[in-house]
Protein backbone atom coordinates (compact mmCIF):
# COMPACT_ATOMS: atom_id res chain seq x y z
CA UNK A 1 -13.82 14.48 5.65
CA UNK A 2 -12.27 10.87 6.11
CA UNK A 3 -11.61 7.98 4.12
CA UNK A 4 -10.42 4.47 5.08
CA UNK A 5 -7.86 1.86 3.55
CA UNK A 6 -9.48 -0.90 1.55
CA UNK A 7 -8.16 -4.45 1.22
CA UNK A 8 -6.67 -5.29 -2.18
CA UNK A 9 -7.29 -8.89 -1.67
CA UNK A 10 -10.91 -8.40 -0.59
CA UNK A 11 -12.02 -5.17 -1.62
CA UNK A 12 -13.59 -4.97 2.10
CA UNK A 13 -12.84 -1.35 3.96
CA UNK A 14 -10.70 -1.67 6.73
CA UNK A 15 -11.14 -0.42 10.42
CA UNK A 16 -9.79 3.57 10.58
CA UNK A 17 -10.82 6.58 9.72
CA UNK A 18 -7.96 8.91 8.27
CA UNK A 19 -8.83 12.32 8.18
CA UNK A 20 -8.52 14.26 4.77
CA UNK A 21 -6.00 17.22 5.84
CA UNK A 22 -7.16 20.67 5.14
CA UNK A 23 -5.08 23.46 3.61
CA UNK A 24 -4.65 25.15 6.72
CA UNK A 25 -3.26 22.10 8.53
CA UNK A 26 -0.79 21.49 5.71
CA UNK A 27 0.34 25.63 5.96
CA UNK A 28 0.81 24.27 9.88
CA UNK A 29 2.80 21.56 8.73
CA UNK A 30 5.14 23.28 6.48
CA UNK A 31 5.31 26.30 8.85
CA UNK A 32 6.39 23.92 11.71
CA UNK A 33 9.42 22.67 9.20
CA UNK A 34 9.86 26.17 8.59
CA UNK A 35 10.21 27.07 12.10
CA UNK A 36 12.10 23.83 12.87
CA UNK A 37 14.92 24.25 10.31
CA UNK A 38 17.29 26.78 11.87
CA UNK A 39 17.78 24.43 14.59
CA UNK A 40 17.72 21.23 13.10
CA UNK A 41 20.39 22.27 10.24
CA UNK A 42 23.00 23.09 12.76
CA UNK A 43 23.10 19.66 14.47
CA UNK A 44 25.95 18.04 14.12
CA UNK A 45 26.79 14.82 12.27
CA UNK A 46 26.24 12.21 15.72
CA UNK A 47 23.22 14.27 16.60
CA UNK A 48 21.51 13.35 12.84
CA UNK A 49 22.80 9.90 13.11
CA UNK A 50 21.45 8.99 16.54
CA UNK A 51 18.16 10.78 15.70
CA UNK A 52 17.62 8.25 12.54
CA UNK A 53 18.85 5.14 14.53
CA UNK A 54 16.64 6.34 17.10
CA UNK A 55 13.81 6.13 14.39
CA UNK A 56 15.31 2.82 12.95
CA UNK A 57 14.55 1.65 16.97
CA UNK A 58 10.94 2.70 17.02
CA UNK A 59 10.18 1.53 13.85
CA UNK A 60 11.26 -1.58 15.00
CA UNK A 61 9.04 -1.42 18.17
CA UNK A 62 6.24 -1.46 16.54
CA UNK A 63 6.75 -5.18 16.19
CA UNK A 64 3.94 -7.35 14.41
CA UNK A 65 1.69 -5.07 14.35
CA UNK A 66 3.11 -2.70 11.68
CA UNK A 67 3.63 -5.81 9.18
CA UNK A 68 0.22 -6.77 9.80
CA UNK A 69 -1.44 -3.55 8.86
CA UNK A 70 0.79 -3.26 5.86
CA UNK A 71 -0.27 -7.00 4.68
CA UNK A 72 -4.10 -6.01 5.13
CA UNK A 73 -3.73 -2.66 3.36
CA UNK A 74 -1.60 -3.99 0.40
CA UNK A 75 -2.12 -7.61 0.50
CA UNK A 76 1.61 -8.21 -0.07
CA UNK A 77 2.89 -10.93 1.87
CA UNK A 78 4.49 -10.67 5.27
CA UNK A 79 8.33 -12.36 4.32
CA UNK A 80 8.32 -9.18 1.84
CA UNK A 81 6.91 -6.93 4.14
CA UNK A 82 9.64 -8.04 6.83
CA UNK A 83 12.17 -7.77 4.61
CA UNK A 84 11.02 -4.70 3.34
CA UNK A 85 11.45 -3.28 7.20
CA UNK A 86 14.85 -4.51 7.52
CA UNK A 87 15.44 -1.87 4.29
CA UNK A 88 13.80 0.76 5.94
CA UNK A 89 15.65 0.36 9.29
CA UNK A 90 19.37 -1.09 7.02
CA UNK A 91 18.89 2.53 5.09
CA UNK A 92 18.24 4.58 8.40
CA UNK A 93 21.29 3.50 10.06
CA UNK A 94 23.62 2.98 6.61
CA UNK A 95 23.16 6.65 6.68
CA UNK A 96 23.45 7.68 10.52
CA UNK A 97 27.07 6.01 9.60
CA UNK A 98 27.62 8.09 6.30
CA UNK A 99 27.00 11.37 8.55
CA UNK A 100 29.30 10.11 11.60
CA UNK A 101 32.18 9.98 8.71
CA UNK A 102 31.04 13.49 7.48
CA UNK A 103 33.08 13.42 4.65
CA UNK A 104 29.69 13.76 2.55
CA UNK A 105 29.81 17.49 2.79
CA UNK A 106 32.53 17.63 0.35
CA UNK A 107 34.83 20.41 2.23
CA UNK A 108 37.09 22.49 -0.21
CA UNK A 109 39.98 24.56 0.79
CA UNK A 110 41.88 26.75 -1.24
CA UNK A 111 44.08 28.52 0.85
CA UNK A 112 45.39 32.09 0.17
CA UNK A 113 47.82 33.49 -1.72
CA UNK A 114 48.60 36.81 -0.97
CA UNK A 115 51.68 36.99 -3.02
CA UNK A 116 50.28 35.47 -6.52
CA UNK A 117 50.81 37.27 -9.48
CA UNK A 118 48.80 39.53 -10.84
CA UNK A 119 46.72 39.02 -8.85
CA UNK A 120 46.17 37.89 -4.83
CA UNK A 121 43.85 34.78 -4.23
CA UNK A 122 41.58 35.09 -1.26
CA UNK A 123 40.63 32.17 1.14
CA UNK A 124 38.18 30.01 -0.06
CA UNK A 125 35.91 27.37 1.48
CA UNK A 126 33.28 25.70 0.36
CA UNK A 127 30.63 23.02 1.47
CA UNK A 128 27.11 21.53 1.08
CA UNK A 129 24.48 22.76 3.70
CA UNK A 130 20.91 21.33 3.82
CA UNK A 131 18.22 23.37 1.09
CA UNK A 132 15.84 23.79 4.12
CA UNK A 133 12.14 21.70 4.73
CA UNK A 134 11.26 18.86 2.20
CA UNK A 135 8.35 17.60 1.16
CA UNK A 136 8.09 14.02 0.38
CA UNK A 137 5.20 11.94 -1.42
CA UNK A 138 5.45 8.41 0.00
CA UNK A 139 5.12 5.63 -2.71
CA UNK A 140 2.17 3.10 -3.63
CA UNK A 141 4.73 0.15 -4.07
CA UNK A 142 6.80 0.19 -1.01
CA UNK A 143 4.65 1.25 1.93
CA UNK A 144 7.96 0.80 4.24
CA UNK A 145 10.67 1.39 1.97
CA UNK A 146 10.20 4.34 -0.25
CA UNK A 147 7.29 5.99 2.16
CA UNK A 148 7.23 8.16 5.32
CA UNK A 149 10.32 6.55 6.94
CA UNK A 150 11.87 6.19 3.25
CA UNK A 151 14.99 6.47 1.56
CA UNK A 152 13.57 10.22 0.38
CA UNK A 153 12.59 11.25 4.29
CA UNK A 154 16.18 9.41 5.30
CA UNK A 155 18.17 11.32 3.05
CA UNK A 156 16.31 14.81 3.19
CA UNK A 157 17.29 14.34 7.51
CA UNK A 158 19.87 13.33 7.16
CA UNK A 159 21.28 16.33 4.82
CA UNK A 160 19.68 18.64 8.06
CA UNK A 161 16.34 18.89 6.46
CA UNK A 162 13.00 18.79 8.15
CA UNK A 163 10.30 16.90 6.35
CA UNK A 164 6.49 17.27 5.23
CA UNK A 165 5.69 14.09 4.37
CA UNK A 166 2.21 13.22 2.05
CA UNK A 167 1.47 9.68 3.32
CA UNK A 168 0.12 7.35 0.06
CA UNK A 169 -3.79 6.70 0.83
CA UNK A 170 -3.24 3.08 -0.51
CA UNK A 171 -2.14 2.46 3.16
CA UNK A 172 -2.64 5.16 5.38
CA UNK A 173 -2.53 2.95 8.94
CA UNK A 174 0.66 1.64 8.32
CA UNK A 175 1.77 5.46 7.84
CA UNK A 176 0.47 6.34 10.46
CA UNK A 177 1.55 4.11 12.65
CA UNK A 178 5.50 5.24 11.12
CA UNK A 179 4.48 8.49 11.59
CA UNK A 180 4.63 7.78 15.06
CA UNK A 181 7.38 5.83 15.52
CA UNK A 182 9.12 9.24 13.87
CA UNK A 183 7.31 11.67 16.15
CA UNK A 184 8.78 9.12 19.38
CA UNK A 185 12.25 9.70 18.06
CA UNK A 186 11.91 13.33 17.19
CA UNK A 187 10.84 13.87 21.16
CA UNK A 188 13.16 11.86 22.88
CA UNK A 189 16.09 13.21 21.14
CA UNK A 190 14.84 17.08 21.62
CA UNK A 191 14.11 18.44 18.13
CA UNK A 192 11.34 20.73 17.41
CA UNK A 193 8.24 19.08 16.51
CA UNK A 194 8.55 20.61 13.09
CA UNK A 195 11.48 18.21 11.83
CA UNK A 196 8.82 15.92 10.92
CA UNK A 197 5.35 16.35 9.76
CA UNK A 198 2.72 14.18 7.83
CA UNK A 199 -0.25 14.80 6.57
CA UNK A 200 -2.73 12.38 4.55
CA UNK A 201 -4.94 12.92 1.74
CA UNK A 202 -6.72 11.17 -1.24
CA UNK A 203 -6.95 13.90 -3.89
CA UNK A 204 -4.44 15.77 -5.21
CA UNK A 205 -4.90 18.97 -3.44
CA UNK A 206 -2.99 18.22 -0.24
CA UNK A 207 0.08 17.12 -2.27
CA UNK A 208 0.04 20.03 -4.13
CA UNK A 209 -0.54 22.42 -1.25
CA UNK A 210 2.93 21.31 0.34
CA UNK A 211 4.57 21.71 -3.76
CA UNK A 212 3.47 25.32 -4.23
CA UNK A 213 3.86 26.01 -0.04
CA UNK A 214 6.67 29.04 0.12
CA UNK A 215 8.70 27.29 2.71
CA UNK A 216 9.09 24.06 0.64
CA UNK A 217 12.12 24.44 -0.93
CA UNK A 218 12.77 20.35 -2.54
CA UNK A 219 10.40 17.81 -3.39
CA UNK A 220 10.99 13.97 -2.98
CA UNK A 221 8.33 11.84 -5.70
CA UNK A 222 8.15 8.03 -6.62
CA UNK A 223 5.03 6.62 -8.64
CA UNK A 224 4.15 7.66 -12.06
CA UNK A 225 4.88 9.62 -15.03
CA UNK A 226 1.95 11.81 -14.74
CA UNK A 227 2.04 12.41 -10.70
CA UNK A 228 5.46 13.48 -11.36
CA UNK A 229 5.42 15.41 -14.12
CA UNK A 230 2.45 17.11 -13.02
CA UNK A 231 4.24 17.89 -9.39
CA UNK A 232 7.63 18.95 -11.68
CA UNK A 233 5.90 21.40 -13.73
CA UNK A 234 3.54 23.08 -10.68
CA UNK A 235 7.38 23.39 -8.80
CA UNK A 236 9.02 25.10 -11.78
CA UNK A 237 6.25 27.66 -12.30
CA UNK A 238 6.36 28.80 -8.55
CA UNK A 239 7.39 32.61 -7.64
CA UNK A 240 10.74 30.22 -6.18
CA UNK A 241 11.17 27.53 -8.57
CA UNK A 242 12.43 24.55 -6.52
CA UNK A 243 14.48 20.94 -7.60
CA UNK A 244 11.76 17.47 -8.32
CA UNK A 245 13.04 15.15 -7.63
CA UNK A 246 10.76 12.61 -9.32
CA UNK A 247 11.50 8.38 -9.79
CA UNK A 248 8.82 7.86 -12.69
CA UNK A 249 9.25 4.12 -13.18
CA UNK A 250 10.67 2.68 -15.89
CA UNK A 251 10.80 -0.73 -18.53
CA UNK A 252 14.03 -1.64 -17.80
CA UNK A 253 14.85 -3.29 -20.88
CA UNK A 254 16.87 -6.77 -21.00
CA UNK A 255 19.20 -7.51 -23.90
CA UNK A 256 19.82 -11.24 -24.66
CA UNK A 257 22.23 -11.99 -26.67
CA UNK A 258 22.75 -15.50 -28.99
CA UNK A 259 25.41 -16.78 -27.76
CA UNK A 260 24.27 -17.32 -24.48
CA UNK A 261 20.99 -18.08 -25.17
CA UNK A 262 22.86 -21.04 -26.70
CA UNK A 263 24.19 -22.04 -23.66
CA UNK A 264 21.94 -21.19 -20.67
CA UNK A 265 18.45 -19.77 -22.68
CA UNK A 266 15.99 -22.16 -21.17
CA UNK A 267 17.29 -20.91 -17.45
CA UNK A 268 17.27 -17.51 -18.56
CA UNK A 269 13.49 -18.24 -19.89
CA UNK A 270 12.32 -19.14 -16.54
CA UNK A 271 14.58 -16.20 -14.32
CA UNK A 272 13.12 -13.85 -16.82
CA UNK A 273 9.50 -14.13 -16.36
CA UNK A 274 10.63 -15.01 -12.12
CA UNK A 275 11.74 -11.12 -12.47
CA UNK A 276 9.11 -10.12 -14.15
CA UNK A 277 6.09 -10.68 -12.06
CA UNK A 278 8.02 -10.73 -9.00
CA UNK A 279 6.02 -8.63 -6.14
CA UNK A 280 3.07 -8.90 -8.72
CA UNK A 281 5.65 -7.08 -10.96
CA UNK A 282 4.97 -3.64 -8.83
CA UNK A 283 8.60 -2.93 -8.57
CA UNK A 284 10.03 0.08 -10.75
CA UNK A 285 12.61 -2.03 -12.28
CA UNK A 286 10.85 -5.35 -13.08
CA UNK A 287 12.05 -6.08 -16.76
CA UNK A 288 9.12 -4.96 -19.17
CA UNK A 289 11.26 -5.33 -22.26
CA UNK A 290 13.11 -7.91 -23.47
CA UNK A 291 14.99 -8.11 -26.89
CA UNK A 292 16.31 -11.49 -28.72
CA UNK A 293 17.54 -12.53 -31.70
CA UNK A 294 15.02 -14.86 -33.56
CA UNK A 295 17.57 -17.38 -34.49
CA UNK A 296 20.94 -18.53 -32.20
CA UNK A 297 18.85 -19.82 -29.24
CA UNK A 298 15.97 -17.10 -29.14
CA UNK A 299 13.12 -19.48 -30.42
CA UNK A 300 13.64 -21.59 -27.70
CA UNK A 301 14.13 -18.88 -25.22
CA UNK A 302 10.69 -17.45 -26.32
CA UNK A 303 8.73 -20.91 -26.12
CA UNK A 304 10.42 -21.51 -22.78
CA UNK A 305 9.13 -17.80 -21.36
CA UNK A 306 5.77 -18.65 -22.64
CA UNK A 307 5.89 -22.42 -20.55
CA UNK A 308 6.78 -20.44 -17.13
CA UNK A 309 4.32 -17.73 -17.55
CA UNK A 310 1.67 -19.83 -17.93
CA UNK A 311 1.99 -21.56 -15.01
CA UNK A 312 2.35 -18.30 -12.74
CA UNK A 313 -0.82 -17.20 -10.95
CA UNK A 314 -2.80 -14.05 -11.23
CA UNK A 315 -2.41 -12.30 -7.72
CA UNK A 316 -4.22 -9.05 -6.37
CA UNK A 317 -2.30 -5.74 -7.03
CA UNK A 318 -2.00 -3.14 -4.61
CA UNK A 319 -4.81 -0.73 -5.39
CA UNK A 320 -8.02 -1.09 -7.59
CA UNK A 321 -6.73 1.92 -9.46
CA UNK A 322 -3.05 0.42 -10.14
CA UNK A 323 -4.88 -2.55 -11.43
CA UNK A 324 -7.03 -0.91 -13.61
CA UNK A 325 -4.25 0.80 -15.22
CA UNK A 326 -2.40 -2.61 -16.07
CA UNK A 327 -5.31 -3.84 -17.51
CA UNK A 328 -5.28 -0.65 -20.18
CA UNK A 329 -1.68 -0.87 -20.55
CA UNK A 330 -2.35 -4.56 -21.57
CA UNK A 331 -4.83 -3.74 -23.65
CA UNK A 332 -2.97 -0.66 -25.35
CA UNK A 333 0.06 -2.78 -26.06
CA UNK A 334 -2.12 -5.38 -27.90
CA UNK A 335 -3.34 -3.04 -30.33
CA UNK A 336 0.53 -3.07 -31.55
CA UNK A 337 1.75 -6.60 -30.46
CA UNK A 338 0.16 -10.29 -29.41
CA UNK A 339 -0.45 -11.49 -26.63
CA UNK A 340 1.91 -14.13 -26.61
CA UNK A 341 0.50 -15.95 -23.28
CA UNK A 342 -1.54 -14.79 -20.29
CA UNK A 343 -2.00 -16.28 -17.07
CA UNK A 344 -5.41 -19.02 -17.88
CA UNK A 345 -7.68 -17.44 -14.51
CA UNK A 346 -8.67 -13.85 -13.01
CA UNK A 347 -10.51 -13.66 -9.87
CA UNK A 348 -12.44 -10.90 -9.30
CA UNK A 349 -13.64 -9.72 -5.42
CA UNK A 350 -16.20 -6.62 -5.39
CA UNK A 351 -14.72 -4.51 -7.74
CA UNK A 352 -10.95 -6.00 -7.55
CA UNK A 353 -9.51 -8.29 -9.38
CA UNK A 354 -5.80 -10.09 -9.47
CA UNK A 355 -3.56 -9.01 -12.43
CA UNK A 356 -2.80 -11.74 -15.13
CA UNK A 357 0.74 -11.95 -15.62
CA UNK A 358 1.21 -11.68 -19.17
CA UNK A 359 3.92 -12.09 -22.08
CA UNK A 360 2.91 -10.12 -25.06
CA UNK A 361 5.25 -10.18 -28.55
CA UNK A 362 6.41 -8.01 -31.52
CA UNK A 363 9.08 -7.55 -33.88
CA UNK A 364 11.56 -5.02 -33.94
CA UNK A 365 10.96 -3.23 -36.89
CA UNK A 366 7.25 -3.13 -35.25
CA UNK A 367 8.54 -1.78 -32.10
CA UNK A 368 10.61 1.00 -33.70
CA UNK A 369 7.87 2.06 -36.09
CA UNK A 370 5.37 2.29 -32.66
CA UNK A 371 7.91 3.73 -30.00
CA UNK A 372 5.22 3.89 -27.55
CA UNK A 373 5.50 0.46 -26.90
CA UNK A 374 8.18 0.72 -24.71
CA UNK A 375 6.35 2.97 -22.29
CA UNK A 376 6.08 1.58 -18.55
CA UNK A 377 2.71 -0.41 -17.94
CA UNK A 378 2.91 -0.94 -14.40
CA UNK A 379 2.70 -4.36 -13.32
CA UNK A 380 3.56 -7.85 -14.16
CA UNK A 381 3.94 -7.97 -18.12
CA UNK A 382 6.52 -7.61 -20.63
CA UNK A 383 6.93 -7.23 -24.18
CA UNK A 384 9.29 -9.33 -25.48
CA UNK A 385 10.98 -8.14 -29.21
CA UNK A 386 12.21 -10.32 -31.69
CA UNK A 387 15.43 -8.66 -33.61
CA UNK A 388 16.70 -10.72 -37.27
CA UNK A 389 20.00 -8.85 -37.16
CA UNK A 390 22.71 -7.07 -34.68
CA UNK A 391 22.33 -3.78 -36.24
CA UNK A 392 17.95 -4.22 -34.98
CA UNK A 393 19.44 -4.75 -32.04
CA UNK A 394 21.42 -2.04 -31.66
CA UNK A 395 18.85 0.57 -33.63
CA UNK A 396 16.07 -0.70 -30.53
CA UNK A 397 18.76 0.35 -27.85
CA UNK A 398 19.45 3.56 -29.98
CA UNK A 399 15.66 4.47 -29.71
CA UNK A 400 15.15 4.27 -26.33
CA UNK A 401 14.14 6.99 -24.32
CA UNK A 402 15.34 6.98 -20.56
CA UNK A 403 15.04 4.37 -18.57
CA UNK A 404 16.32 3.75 -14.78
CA UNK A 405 18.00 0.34 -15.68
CA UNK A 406 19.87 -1.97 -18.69
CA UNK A 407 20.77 -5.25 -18.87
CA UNK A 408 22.20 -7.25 -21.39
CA UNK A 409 23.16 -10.93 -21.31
CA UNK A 410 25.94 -12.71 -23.01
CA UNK A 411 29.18 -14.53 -22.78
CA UNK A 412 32.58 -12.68 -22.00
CA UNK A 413 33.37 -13.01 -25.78
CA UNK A 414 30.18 -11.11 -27.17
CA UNK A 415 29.72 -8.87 -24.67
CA UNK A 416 33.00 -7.51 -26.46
CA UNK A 417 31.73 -7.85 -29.54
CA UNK A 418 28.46 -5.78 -28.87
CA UNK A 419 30.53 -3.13 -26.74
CA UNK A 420 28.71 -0.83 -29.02
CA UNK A 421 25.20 -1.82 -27.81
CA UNK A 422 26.53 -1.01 -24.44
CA UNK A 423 28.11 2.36 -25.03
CA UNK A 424 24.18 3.36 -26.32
CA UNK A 425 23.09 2.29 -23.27
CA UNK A 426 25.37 3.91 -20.89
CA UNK A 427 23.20 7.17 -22.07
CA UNK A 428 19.92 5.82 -21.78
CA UNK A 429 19.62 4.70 -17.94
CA UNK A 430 21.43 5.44 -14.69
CA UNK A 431 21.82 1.45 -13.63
CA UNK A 432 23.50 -0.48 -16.45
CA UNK A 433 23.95 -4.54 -15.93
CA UNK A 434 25.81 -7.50 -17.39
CA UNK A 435 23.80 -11.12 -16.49
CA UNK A 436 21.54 -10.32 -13.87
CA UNK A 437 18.27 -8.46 -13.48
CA UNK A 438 17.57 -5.30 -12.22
CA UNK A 439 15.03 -6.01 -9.68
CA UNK A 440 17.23 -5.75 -6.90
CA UNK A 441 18.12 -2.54 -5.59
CA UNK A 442 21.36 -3.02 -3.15
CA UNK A 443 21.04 0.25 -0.52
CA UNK A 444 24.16 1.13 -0.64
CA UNK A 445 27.03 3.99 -1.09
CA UNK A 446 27.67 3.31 -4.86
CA UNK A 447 23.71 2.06 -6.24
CA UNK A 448 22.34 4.48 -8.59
CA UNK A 449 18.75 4.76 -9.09
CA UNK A 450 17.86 7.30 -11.10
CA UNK A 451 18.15 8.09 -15.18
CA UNK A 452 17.49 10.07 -17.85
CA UNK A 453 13.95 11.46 -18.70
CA UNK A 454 11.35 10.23 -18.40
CA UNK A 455 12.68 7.90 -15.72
CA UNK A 456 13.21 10.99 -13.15
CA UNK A 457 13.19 14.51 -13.50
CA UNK A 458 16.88 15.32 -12.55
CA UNK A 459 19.60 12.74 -14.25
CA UNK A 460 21.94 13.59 -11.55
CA UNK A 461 20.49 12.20 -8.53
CA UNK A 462 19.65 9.06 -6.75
CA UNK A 463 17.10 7.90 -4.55
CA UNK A 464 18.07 4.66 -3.01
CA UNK A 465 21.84 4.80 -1.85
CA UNK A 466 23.81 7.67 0.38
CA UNK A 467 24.88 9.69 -2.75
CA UNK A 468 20.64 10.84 -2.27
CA UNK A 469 21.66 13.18 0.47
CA UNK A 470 22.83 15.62 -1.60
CA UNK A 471 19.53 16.48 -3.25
CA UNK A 472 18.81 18.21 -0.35
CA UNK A 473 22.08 20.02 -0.33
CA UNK A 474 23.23 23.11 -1.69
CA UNK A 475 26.88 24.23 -1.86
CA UNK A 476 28.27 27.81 -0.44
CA UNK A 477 31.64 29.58 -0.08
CA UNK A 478 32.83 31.50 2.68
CA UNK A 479 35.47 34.01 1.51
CA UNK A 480 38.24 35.30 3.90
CA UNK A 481 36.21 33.92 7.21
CA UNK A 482 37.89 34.08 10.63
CA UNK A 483 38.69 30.30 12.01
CA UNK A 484 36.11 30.70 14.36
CA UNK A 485 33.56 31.71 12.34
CA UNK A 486 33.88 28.95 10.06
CA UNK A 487 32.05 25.49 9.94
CA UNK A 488 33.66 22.89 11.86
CA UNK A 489 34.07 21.29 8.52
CA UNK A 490 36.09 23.97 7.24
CA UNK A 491 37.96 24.98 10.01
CA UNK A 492 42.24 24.90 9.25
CA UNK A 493 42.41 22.19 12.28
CA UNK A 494 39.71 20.19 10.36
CA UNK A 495 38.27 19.06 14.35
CA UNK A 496 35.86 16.55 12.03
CA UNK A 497 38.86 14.79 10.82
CA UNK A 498 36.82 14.39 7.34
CA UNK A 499 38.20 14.07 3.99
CA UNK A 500 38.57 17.46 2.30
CA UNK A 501 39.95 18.97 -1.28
CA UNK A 502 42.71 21.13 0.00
CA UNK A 503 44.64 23.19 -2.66
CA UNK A 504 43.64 20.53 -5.12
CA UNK A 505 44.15 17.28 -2.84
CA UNK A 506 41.84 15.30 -0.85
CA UNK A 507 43.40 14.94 2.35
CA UNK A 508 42.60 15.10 6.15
């Protein structure tokens, strides 16, 4: 069976035929990993990091054509699409330098003490080693970024792990043609064939083939609440439960508060609704909830949000299916709210049709009495809540169920004064932000994205930033070891010259 990738902007099949994969080539593909994964996990920190740059390099070599594929098979532009390369490539080599420091392992030593009281201590040493093969779901949104060659297939290598990698069927050629940039590196630096592996699919069956495979042993998700929840809950109920690591999106709601709506509201107006529909508002931290003060400034902040998003465009989302989603989401949040202002034109090609950006309304005693209304609707709309009164304010952020980012505006003298409203938010996302808006996600060592339920499925972790290695990490202890049997990264002469926790101090 085959399918092809369909132009968003068009609705006109492209050239390809992808194959659907079968079960039996997906058992291949995890048994490969399988196979692949006692030699890949003992390479050594400059062997992982020239592999990825050597992937960074091929992806690279792929020149035009790869941005051209991606523009006909998700009709986003090609200044995103290059940018979004330079992310994918940045991320590959940001962490081939993380693993030539090594320090990531996070090598403790407590030494013996043969002479304690009552009792002896024994040698102790402990470190992260990789969890073993991966398997990764590439992402609708981001068909560079967060897909084959993503930050989840980056990080999951990088911590020694091969990969099984479910290309998104929204664009399989420019997966493919990643997947071979990947398969170039993995032969011309040596590895086993098995330290990467994709397969493609439509349905859900081949995803959920590589979840309940034995020799999967992590998961890497980002796209929606039910794909992920549904993955989570088949990976718990395996014979081996294994970690989900699931990025569910998110409404990222935006706090304005009146004193600097006095000053600066109008420009806020207009950067608001910028963020909002910006990439067609297909990003998971494009502010769908925004809460003001009806008095102080916020009347005029509201008419001025109205003004810009009426003259933004309506522009073709990435799939007919994403689409068609928004539209319900719309239409479910206007059974509790208003549509405050839509975009004035839709265009519809064979089936498709561009999203209106839209600004709906409601109050906040509306909004807590409906909570639902601050559920993700994919796309570029946002909700934005009136409050009479700090304490609505505060009660809204109080109510909020998990979200992957915060933000709240306001002047150095009233962010002070509402340090309450951000100490409720510090438990309700993993990203919090003073004056600026969360649709940029630096890839870096300290970015965070990740939060509380339903945002992900695991509070602890990251996907975008090095701290996402250690998903795919596990710790272990080696008791009373000879020297020589020891990791190199535990070894008394410490030959990595890495950080490590001796007898209570980091030290090298």
């Amino acid at each position: 069976m085959t399918f092809q990738a369909i132009n968003p902007a068009t609705g006109e099949a492209l050239d390809g035929a992808f194959s659907e994969s079968t079960s039996q080539e997906v058992d291949q593909a995890c048994q490969l990993a399988a196979a692949a994964f006692p030699v890949y996990r003992k390479l050594s920190g400059e062997a992982k990091a020239q592999f990825l740059e050597r992937i960074a390099d091929e992806i690279m070599a792929l020149g035009p054509e790869l941005l051209e594929r991606a523009n006909l098979e998700t009709a986003l532009p090609l200044p995103r699409l290059t940018g979004e390369r330079g992310r994918t490539t940045g991320q590959l080599r940001l962490f081939a330098q993380y693993l030539r420091e090594g320090s990531w392992v996070d090598a403790r030593i407590d030494t013996a003490l043969p002479d304690r009281q009552p009792l002896p201590r024994p040698d102790l040493r402990q470190m992260l080693i990789p969890l073993g093969p991966v398997g990764i779901f590439g992402a609708s949104n981001f068909p560079l970024a967060f897909s084959v060659a993503g930050g989840d297939t980056t990080s999951a290598l990088a911590s020694g792990c091969p990969v099984v990698v479910k290309a998104h069927p929204a664009h399989p050629g420019t997966s493919e043609l990643v997947g071979q940039a990947i398969r170039k590196a993995v032969e011309a630096s040596g590895l086993p064939e098995g330290v990467f592996q994709m397969v493609q699919g439509t349905g859900i069956d081949v995803g959920m083939a590589i979840v309940l495979h034995p020799q999967i042993k992590a998961i890497g998700f980002t796209g929606s609440f039910r794909g992920g929840k549904a993955i989570y809950d088949a990976a718990v109920r395996r014979p081996e439960p294994i970690p989900v690591y699931s990025e569910m999106g998110s409404t990222n709601p935006v706090f304005f508060l009146p004193a600097i709506l006095k000053q600066k509201g109008l420009d806020l107006a207009k950067a608001y609704v910028d963020s909002v529909t910006l990439g067609v508002g297909q990003f998971c931290t494009n502010p769908g909830l925004a809460i003001v003060k009806q008095s102080d400034g916020g009347d005029a902040f509201v008419s001025q949000a109205r003004l810009a998003m009426s003259q933004t465009q309506p522009t073709p989302m990435l799939t007919k299916g994403i689409y068609q989603a928004y539209t319900a989401g719309i239409e479910k949040l206007n059974s509790f709210s208003r549509v405050l202002i839509a975009s004035k034109s839709e265009t519809a090609v064979d089936g498709f049709a561009a999203a209106q950006p839209t600004l709906l309304s409601t109050t906040a005693d509306v909004l807590l009495e409906n909570p639902e209304l601050t559920e993700e609707v994919f796309g570029p709309s946002s909700l934005l809540v009136t409050a009479d009164t700090k304490e609505e304010m505060l009660a809204v952020a109080q109510g909020l169920e998990g979200h992957l980012t915060a933000t709240v505006y306001g002047t150095p003298e009233e962010l002070l004064e509402y340090a309450d409203l951000l100490e409720i938010l510090e438990q309700k996302v993993g990203r919090l932000l003073i004056n600026g808006f969360p649709t940029g996600v630096e890839v870096s060592h300290a970015m965070n994205h990740g939060g509380p339920y339903p945002a992900t499925t695991d509070v602890r972790s990251t996907s975008v930033g090095t701290n996402a290695i250690r998903r795919f990490a596990r710790p272990v202890c080696y008791q009373n070891f000879p020297d020589a049997l020891l990791p190199d990264a535990l070894k008394a002469d410490n030959p990595l010259a890495i950080f490590r926790l001796v007898d209570g101090e980091w030290k090298k």
